[in-house]
N, C-alpha and C. Protein backbone atom coordinates (compact mmCIF):
# COMPACT_ATOMS: atom_id res chain seq x y z
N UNK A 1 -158.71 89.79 -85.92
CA UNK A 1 -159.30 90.08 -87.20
C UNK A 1 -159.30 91.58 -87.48
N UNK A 2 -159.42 92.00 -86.41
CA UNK A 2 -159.57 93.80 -86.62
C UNK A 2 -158.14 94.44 -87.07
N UNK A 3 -157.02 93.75 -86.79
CA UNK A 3 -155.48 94.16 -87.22
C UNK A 3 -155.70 94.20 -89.04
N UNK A 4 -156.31 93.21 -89.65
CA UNK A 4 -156.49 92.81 -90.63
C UNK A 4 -156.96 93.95 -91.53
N UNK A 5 -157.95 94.56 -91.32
CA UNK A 5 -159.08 95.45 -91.53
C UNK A 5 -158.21 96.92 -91.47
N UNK A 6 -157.87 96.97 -90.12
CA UNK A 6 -156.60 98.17 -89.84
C UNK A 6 -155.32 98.17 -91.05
N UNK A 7 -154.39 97.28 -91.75
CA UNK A 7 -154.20 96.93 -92.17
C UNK A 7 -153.97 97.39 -93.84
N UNK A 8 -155.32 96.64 -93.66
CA UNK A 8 -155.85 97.07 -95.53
C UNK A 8 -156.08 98.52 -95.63
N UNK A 9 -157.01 99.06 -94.54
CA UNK A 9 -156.87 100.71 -94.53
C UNK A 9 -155.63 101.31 -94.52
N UNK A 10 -154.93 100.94 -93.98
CA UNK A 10 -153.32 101.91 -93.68
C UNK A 10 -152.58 101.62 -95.07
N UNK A 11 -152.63 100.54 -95.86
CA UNK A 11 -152.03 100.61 -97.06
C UNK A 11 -152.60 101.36 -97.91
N UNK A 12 -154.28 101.15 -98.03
CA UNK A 12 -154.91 101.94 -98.85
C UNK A 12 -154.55 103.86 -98.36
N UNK A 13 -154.88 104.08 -97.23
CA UNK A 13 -154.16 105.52 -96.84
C UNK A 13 -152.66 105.58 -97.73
N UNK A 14 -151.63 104.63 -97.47
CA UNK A 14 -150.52 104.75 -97.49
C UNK A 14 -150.31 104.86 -99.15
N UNK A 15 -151.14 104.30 -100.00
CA UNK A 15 -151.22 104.63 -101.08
C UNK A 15 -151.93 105.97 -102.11
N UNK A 16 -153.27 106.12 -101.22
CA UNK A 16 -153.43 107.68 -101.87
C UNK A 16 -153.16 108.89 -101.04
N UNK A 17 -152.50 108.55 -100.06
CA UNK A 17 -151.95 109.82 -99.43
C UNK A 17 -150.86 109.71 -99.03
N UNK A 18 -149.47 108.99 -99.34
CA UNK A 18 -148.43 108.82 -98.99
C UNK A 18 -148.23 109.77 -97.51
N UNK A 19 -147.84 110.89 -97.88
CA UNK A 19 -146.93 111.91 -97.13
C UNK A 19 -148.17 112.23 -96.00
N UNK A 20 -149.44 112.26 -95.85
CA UNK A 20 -150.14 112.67 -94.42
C UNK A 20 -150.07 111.32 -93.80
N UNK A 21 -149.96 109.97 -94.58
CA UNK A 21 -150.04 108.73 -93.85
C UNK A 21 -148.64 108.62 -92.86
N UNK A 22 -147.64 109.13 -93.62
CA UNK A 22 -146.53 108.80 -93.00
C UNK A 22 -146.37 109.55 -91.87
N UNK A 23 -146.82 111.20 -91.85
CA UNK A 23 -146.67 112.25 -90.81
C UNK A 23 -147.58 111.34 -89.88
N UNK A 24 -148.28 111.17 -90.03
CA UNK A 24 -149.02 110.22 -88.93
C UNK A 24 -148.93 109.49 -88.25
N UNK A 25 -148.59 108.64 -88.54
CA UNK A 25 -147.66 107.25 -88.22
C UNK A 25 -146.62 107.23 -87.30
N UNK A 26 -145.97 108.39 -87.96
CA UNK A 26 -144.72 109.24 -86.84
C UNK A 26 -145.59 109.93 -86.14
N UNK A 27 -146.36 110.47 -85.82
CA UNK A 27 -146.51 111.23 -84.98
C UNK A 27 -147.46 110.29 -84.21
N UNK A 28 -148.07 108.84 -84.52
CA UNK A 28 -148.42 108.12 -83.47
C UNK A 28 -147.64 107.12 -82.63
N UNK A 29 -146.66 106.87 -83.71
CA UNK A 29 -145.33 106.46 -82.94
C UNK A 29 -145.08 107.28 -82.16
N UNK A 30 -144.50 108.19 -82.11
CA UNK A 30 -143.92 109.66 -81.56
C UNK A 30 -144.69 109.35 -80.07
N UNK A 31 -145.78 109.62 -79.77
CA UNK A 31 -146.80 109.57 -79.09
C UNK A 31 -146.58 108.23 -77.93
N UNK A 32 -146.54 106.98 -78.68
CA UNK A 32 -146.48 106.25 -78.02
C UNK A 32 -145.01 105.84 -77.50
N UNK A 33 -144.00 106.44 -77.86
CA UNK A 33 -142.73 106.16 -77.35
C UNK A 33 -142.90 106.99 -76.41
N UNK A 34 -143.00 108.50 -76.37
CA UNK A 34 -143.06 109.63 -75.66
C UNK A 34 -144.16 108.19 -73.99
N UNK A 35 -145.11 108.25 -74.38
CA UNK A 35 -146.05 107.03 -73.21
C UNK A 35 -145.70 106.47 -72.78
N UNK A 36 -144.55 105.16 -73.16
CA UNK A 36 -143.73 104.46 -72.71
C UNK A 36 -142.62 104.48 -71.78
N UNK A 37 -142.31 105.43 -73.04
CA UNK A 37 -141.02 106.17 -71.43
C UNK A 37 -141.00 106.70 -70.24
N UNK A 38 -142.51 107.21 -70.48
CA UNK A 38 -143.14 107.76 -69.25
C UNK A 38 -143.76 106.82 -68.26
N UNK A 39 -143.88 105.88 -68.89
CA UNK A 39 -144.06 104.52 -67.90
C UNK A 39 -142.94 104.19 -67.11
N UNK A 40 -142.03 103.68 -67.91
CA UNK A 40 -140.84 103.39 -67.33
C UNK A 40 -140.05 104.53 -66.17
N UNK A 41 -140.79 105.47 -66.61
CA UNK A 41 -139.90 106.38 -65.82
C UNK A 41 -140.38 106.60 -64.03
N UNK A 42 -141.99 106.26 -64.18
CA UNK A 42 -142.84 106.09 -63.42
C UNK A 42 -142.47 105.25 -62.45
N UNK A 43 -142.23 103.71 -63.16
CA UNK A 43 -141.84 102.61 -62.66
C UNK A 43 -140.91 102.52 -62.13
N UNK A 44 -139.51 102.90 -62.44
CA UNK A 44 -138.40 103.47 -61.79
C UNK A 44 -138.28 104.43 -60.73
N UNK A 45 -139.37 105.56 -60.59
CA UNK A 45 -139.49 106.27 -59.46
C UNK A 45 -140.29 105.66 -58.45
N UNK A 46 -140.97 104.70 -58.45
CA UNK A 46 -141.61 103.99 -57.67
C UNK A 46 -140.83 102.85 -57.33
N UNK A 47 -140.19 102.32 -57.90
CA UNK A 47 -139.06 101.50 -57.47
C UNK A 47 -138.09 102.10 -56.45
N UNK A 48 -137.35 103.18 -56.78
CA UNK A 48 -136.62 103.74 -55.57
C UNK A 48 -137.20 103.93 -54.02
N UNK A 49 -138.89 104.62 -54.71
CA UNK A 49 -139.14 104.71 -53.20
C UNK A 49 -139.58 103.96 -52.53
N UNK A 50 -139.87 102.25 -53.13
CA UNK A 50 -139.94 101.53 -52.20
C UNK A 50 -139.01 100.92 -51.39
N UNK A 51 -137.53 101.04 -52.49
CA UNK A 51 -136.00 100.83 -51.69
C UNK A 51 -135.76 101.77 -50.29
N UNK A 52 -136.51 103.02 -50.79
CA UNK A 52 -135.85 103.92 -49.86
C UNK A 52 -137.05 103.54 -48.52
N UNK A 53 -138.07 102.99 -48.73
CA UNK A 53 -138.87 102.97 -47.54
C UNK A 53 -138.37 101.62 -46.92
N UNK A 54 -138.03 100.69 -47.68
CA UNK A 54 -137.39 99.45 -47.13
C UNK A 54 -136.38 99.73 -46.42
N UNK A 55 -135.58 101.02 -46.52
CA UNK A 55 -133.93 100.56 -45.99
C UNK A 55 -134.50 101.85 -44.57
N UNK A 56 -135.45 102.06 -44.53
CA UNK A 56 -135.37 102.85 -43.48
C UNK A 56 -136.27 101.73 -42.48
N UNK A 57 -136.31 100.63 -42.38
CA UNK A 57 -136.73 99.91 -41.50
C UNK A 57 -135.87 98.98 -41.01
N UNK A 58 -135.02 99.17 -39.81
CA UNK A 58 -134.00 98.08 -39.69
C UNK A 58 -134.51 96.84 -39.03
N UNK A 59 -133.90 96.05 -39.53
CA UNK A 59 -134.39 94.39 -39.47
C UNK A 59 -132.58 93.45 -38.94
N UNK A 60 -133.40 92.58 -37.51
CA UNK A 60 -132.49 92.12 -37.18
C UNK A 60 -132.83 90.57 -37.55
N UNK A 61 -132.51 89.46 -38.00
CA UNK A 61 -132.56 88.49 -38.25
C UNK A 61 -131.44 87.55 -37.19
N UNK A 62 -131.73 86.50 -36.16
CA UNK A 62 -130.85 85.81 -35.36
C UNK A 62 -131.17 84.50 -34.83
N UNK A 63 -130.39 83.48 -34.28
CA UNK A 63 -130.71 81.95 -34.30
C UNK A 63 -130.08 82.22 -33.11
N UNK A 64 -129.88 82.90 -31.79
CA UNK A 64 -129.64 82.81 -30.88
C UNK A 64 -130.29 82.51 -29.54
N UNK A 65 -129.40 81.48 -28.61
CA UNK A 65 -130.37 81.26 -27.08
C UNK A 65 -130.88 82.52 -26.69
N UNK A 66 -130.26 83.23 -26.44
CA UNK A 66 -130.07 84.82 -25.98
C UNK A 66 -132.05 85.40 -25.82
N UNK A 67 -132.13 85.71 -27.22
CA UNK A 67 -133.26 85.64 -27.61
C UNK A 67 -134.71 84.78 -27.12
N UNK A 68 -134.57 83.50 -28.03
CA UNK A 68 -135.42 82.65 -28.27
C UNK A 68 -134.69 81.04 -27.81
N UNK A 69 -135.70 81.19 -26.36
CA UNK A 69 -135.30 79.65 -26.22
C UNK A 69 -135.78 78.44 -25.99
N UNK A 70 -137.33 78.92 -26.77
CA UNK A 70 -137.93 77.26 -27.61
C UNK A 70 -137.53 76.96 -28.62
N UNK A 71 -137.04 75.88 -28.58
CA UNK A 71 -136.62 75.30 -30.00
C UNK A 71 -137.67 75.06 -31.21
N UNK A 72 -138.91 75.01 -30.62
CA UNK A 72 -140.13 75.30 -31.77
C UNK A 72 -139.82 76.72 -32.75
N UNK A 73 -139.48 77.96 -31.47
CA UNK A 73 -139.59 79.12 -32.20
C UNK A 73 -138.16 79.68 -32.35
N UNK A 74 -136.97 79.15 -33.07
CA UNK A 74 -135.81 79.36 -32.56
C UNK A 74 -135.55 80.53 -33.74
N UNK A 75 -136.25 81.06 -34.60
CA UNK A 75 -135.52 82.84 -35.42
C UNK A 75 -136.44 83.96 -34.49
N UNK A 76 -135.32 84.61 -34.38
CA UNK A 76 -135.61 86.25 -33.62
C UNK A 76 -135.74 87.14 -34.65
N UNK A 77 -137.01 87.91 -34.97
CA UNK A 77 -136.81 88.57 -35.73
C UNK A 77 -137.01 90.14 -35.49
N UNK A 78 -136.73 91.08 -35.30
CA UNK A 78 -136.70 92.48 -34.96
C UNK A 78 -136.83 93.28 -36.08
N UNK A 79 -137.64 94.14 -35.81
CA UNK A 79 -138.04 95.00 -36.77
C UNK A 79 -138.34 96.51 -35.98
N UNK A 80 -138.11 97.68 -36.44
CA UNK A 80 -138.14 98.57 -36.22
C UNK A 80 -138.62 99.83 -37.23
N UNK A 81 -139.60 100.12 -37.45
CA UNK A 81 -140.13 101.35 -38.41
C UNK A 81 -139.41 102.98 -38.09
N UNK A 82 -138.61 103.46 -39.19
CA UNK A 82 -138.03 105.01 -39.30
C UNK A 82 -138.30 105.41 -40.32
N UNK A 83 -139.82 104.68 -40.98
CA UNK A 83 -140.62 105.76 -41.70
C UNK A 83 -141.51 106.72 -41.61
N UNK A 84 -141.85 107.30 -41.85
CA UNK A 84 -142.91 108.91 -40.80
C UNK A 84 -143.99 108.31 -41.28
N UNK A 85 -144.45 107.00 -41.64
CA UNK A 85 -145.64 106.45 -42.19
C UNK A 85 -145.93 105.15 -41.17
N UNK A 86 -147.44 104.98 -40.97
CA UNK A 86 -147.47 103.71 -40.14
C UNK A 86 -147.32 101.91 -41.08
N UNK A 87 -147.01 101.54 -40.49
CA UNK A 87 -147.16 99.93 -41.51
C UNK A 87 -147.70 98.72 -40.61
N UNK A 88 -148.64 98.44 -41.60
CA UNK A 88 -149.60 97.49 -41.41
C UNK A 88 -149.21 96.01 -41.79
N UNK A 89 -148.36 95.59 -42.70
CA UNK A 89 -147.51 94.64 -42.43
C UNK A 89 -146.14 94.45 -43.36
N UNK A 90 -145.34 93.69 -42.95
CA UNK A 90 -143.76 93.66 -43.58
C UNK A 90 -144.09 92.24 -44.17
N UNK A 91 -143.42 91.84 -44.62
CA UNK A 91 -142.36 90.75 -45.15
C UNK A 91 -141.30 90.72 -45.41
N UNK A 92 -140.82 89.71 -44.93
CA UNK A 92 -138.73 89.38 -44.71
C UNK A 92 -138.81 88.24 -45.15
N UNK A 93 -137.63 88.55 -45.86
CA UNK A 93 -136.90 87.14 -46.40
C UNK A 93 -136.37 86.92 -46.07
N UNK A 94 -136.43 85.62 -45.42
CA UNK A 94 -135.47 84.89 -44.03
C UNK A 94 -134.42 83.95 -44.88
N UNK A 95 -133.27 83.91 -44.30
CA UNK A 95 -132.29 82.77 -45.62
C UNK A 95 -131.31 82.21 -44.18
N UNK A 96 -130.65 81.36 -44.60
CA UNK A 96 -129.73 80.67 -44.08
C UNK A 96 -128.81 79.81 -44.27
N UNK A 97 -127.19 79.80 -44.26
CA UNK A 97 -126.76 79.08 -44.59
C UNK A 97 -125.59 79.06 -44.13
N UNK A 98 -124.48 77.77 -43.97
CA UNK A 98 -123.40 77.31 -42.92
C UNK A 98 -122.70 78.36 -43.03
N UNK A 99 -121.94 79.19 -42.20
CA UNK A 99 -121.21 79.83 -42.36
C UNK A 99 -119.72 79.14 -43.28
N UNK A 100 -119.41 80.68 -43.77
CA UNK A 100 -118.29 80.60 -45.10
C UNK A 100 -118.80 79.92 -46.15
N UNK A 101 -120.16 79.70 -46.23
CA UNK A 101 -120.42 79.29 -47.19
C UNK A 101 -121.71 79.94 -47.85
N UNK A 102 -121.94 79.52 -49.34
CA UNK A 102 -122.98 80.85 -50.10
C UNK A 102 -124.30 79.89 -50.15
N UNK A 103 -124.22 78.99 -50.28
CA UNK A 103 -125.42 77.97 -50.71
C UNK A 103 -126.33 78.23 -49.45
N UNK A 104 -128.01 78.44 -49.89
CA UNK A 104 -128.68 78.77 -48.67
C UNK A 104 -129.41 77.32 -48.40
N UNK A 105 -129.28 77.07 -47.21
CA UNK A 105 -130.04 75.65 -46.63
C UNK A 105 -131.71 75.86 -46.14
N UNK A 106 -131.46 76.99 -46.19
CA UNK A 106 -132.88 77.64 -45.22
C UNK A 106 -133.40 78.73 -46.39
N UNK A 107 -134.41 79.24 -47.00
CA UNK A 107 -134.85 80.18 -47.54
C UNK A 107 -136.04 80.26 -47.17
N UNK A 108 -136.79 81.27 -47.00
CA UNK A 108 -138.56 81.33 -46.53
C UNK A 108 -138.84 82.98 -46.83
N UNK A 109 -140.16 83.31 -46.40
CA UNK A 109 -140.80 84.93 -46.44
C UNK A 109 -141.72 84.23 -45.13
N UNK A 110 -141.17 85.11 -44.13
CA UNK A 110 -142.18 85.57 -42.66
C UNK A 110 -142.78 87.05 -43.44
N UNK A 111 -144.05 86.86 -42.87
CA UNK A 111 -145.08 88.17 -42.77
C UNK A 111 -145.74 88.07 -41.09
N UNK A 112 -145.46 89.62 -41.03
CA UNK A 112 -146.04 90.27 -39.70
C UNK A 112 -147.16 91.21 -40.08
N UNK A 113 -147.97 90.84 -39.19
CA UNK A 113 -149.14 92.00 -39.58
C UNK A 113 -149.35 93.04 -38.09
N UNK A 114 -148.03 92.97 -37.63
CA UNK A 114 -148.26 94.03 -36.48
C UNK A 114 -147.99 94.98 -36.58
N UNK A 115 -148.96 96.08 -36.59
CA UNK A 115 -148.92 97.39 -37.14
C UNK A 115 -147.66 97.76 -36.30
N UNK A 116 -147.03 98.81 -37.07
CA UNK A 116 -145.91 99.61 -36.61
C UNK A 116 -145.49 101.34 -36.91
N UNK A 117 -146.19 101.97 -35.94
CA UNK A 117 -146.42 103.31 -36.26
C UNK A 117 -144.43 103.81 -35.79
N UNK A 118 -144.67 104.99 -36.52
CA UNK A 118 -143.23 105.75 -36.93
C UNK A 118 -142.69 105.72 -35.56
N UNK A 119 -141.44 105.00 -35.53
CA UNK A 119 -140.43 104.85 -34.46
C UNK A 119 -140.74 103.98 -33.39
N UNK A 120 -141.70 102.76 -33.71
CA UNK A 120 -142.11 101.85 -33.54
C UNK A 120 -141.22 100.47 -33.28
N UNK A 121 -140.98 99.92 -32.65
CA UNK A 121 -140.61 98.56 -33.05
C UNK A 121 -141.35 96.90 -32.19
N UNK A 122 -141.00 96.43 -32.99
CA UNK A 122 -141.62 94.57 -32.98
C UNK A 122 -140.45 93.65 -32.86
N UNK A 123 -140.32 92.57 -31.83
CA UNK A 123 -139.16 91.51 -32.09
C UNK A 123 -140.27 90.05 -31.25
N UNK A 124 -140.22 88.76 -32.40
CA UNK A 124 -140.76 87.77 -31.41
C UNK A 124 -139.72 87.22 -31.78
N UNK A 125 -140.02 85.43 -31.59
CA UNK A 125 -139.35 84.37 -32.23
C UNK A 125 -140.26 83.76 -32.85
N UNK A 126 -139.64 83.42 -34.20
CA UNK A 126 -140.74 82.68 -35.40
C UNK A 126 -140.07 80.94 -35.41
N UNK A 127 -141.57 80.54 -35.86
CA UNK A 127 -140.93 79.40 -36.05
C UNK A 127 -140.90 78.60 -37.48
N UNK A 128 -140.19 77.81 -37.90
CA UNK A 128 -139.73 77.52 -39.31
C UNK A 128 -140.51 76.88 -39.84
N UNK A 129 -140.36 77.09 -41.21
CA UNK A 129 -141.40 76.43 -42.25
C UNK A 129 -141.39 74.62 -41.63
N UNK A 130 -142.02 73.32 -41.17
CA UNK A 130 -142.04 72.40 -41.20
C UNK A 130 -141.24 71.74 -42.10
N UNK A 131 -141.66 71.78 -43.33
CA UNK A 131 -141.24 71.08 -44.56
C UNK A 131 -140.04 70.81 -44.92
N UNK A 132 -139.21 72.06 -44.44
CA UNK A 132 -137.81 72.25 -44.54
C UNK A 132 -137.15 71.49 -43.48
N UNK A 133 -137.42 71.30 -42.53
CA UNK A 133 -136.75 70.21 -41.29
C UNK A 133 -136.70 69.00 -41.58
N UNK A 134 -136.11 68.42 -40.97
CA UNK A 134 -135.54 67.03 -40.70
C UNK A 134 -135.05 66.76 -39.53
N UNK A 135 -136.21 66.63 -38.45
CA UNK A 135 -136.14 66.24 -36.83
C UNK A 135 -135.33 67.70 -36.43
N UNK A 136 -135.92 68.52 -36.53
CA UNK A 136 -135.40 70.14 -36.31
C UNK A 136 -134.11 69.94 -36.41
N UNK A 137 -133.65 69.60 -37.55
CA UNK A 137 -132.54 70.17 -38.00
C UNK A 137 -132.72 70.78 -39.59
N UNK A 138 -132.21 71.55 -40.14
CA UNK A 138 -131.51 72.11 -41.77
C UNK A 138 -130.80 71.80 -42.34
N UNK A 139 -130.94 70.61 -43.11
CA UNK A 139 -129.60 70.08 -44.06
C UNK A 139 -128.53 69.51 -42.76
N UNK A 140 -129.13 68.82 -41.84
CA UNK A 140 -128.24 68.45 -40.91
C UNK A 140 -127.84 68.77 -39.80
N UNK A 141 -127.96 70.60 -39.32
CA UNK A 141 -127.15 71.51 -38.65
C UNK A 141 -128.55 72.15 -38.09
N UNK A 142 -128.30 72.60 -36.69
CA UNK A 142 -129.17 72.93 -35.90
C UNK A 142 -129.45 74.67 -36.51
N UNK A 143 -130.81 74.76 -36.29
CA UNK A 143 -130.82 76.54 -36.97
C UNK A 143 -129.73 77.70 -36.11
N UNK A 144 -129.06 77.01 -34.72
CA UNK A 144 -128.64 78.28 -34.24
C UNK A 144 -127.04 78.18 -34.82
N UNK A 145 -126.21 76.67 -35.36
CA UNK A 145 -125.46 76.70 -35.56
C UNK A 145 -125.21 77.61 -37.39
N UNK A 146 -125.98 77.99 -37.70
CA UNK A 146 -126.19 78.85 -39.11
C UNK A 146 -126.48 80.25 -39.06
N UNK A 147 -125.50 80.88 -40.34
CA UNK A 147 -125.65 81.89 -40.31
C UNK A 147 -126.93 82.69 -41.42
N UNK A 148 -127.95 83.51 -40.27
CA UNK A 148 -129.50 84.00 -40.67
C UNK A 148 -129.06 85.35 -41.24
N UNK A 149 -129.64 85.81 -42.47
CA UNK A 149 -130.04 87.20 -42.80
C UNK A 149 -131.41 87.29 -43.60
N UNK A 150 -131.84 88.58 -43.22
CA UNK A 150 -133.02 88.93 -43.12
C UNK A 150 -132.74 90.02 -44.58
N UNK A 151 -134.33 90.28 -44.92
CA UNK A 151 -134.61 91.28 -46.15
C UNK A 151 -135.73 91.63 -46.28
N UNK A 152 -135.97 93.10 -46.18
CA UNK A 152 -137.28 93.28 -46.69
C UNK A 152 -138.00 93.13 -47.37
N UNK A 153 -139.13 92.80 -47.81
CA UNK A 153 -139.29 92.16 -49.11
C UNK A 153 -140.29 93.07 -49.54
N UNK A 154 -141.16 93.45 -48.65
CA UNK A 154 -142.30 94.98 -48.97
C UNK A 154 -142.68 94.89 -47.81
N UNK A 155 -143.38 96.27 -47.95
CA UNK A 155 -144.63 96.70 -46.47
C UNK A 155 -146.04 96.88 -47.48
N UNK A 156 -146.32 97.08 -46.05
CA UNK A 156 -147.62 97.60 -46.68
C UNK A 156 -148.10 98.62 -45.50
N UNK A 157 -148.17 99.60 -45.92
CA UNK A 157 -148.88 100.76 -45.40
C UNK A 157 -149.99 101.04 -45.16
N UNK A 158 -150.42 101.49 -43.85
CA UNK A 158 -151.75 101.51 -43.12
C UNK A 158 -152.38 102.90 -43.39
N UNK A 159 -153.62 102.82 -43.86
CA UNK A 159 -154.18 103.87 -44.24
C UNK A 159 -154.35 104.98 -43.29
């Protein structure tokens, strides 16, 4: 209702004062584009540096005996912090799917909450969402016969 009210005033302005209504207008436009952009620009610099804090944490994602050899907990996941900041927890996006092929059979987000101070690292074996199995298998195929990659998905930083 208040647009309404706003409205009827700005025509009535716009009618006995043409030329200060209009300088105005522009110059509150003006104002609020100038705000905007500065948002965006914000948003974009905060976007990079969470890329750049993500890619400085290398992450190994693997379905190997080698590793992990309960079949309850059969993904290895490794993580390593080479940020000069401590982190209080990650999330990875775990995916999977037959090799040579793009379709993922497996998709999930593991979260670790084991702190990881600068030059730090963490590796267990996780074990898979339930829901997604079928008598521990994935669409048929055992998790070690598939090919796993991992992704950061965020941290979170320890105060």
């Amino acid at each position: 209702m208040g647009w309404i009210a706003a409205s009827i005033v700005f025509v009535f302005l716009l009618w006995r004062f043409p030329r200060y209504t209009i300088i105005g207008a522009a110059c509150l436009l003006l104002i609020a584009g100038v705000g905007f952009g500065l948002s965006i620009l914000n948003d974009n610099q905060n976007a990079a540096r969470r890329r750049d804090e993500n890619s400085k944490v290398e992450l190994i994602v693997s379905a190997t005996d080698v590793h992990c050899t309960d079949p309850q907990y059969p993904i290895w996941i490794a993580t390593v912090n080479r940020n000069p900041f401590t982190i209080a927890s990650i999330t990875v996006h775990v995916s999977a799917n037959k090799p040579d092929h793009s379709s993922f059979l497996y998709d999930a987000y593991v979260t670790s909450d084991r702190i990881l101070k600068p030059q730090d690292g963490y590796a267990a074996c996780w074990r898979l969402e339930d829901y997604k199995l079928v008598n521990g298998t994935i669409g048929g195929h055992s998790p070690r016969d598939l090919s796993w990659k991992g992704a950061i998905s965020s941290i979170e930083k320890s105060d």
